[in-house]
C-alpha atoms as a PDB file:
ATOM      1  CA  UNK A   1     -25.223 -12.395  19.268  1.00  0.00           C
ATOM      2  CA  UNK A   2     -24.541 -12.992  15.459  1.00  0.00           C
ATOM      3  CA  UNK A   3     -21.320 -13.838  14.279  1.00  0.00           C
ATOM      4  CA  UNK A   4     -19.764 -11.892  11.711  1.00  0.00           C
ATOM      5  CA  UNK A   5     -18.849 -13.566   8.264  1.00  0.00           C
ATOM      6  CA  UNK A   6     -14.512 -14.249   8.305  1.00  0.00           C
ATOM      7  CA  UNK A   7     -13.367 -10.993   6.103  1.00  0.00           C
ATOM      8  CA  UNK A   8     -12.278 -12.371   3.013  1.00  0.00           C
ATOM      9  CA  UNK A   9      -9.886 -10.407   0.323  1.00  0.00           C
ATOM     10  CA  UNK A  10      -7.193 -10.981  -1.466  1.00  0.00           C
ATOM     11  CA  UNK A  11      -2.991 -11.888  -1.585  1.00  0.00           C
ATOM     12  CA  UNK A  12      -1.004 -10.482  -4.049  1.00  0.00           C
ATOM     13  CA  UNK A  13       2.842 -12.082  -4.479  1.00  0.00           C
ATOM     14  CA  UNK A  14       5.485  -9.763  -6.021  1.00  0.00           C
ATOM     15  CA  UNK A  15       9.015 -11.269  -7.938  1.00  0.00           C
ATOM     16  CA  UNK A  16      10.399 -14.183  -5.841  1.00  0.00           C
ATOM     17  CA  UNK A  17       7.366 -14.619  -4.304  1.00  0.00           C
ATOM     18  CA  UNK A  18       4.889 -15.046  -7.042  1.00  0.00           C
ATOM     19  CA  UNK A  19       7.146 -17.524  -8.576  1.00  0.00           C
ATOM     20  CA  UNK A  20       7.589 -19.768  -5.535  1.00  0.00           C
ATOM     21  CA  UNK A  21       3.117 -19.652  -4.889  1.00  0.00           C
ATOM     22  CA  UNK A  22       2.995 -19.957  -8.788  1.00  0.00           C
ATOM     23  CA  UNK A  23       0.580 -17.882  -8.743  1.00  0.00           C
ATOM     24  CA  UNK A  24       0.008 -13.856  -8.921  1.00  0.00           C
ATOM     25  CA  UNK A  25      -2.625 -13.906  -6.583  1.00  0.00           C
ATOM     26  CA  UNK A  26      -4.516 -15.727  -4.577  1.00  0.00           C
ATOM     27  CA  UNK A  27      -8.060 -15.342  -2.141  1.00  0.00           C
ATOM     28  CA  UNK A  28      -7.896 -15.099   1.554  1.00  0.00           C
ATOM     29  CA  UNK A  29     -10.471 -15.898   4.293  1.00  0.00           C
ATOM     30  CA  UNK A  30      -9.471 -14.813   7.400  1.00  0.00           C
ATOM     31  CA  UNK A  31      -9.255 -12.701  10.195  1.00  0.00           C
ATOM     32  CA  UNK A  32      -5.496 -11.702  11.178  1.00  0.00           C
ATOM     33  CA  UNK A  33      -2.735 -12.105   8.807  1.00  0.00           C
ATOM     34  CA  UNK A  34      -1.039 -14.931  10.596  1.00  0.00           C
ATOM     35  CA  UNK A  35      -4.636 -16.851   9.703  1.00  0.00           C
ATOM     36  CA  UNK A  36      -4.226 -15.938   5.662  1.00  0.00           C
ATOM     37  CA  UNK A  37      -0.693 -16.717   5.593  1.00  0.00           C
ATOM     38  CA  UNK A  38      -1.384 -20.165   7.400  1.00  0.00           C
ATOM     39  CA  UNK A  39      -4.110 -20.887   4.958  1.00  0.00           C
ATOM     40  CA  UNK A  40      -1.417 -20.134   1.986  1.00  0.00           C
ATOM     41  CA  UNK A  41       1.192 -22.220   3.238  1.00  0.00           C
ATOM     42  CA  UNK A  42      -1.248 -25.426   3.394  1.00  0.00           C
ATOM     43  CA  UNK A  43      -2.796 -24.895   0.105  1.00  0.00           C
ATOM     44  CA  UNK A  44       1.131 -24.459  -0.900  1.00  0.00           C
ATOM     45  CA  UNK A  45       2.238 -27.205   0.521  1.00  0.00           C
ATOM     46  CA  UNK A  46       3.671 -28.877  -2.814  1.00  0.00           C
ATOM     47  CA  UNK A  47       5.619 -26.134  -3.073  1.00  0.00           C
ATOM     48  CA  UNK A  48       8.367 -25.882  -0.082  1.00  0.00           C
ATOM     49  CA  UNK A  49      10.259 -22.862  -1.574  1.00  0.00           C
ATOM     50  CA  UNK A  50       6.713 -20.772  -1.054  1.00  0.00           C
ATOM     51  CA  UNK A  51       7.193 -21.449   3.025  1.00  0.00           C
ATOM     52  CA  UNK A  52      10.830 -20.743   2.642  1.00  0.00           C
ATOM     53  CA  UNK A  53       9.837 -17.213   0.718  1.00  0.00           C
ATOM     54  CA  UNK A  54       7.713 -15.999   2.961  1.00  0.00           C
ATOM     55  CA  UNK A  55      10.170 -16.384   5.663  1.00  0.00           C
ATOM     56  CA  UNK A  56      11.841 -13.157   3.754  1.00  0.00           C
ATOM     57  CA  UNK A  57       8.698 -11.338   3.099  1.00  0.00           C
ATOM     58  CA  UNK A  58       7.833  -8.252   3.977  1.00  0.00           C
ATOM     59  CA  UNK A  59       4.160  -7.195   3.848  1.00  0.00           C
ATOM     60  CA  UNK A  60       1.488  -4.328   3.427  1.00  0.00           C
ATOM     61  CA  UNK A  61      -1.912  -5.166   4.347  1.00  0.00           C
ATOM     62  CA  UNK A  62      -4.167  -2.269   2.795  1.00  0.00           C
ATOM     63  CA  UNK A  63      -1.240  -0.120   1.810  1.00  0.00           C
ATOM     64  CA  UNK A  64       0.393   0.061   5.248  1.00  0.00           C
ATOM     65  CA  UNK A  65       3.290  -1.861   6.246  1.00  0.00           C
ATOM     66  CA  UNK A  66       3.217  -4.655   8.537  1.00  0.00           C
ATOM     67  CA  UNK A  67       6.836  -3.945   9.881  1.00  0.00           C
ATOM     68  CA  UNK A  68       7.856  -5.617  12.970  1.00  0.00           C
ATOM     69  CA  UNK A  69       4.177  -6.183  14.198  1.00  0.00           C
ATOM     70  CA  UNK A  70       3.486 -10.012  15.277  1.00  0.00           C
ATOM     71  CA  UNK A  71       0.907 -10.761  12.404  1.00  0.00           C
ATOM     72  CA  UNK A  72      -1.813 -12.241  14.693  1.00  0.00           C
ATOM     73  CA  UNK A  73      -2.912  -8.791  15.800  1.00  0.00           C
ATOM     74  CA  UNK A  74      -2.790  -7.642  12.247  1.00  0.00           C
ATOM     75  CA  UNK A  75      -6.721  -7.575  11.690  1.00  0.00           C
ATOM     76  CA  UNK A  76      -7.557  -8.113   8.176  1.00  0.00           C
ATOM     77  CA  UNK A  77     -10.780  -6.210   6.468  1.00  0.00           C
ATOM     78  CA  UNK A  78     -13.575  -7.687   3.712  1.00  0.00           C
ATOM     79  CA  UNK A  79     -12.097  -6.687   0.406  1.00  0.00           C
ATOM     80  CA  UNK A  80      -8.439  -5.928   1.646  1.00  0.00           C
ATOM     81  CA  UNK A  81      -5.237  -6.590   0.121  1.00  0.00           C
ATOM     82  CA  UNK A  82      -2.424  -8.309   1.209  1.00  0.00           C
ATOM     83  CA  UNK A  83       0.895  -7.572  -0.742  1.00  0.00           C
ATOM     84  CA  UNK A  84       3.628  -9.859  -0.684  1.00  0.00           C
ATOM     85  CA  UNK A  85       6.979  -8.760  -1.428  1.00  0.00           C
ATOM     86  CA  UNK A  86      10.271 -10.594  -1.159  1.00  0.00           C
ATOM     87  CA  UNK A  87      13.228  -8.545  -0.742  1.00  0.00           C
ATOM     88  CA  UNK A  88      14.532  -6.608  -3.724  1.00  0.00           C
ATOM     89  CA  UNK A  89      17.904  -6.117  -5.256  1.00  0.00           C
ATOM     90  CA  UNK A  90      19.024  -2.785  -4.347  1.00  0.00           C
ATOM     91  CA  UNK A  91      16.474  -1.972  -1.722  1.00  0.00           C
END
């Protein structure tokens, strides 16, 4: 049986977020969220407020929200998105 090739899209950090990765976006290769934001953290690792960010993060993958949901059964897609978004004043 042939394997399939790891889905591979993209992150997208919002406010508080895109300031700790540096970075407005970033690629992902990977199969659940918990694998994508893994990778991040490691290639982040020179950054410690990034890890501590996330922590607060809230996320959509495709549009819907992750909620509550432990992120290794999140299933990520070839060409998704990932949104990143720290918590916002007022909301």
């Amino acid at each position: 049986m042939a394997m399939k090739n790891t889905p591979a899209g993209t992150i997208r950090y919002w406010a508080a977020a895109r300031a700790a990765a540096g970075a407005a976006e970033e690629p992902y290769t990977a199969w659940t969220l918990a694998e994508a934001l893994d990778a991040a953290r490691e290639r982040h690792t020179a950054r410690p407020e990034f890890a501590r960010v996330l922590l607060r993060c809230s996320f959509l993958v495709d549009g819907t929200p992750v909620g509550t949901r432990d992120h290794k059964t999140i299933q990520l897609a070839e060409g998704g998105t990932v949104e990143v978004l720290p918590p916002f004043a007022g909301g």
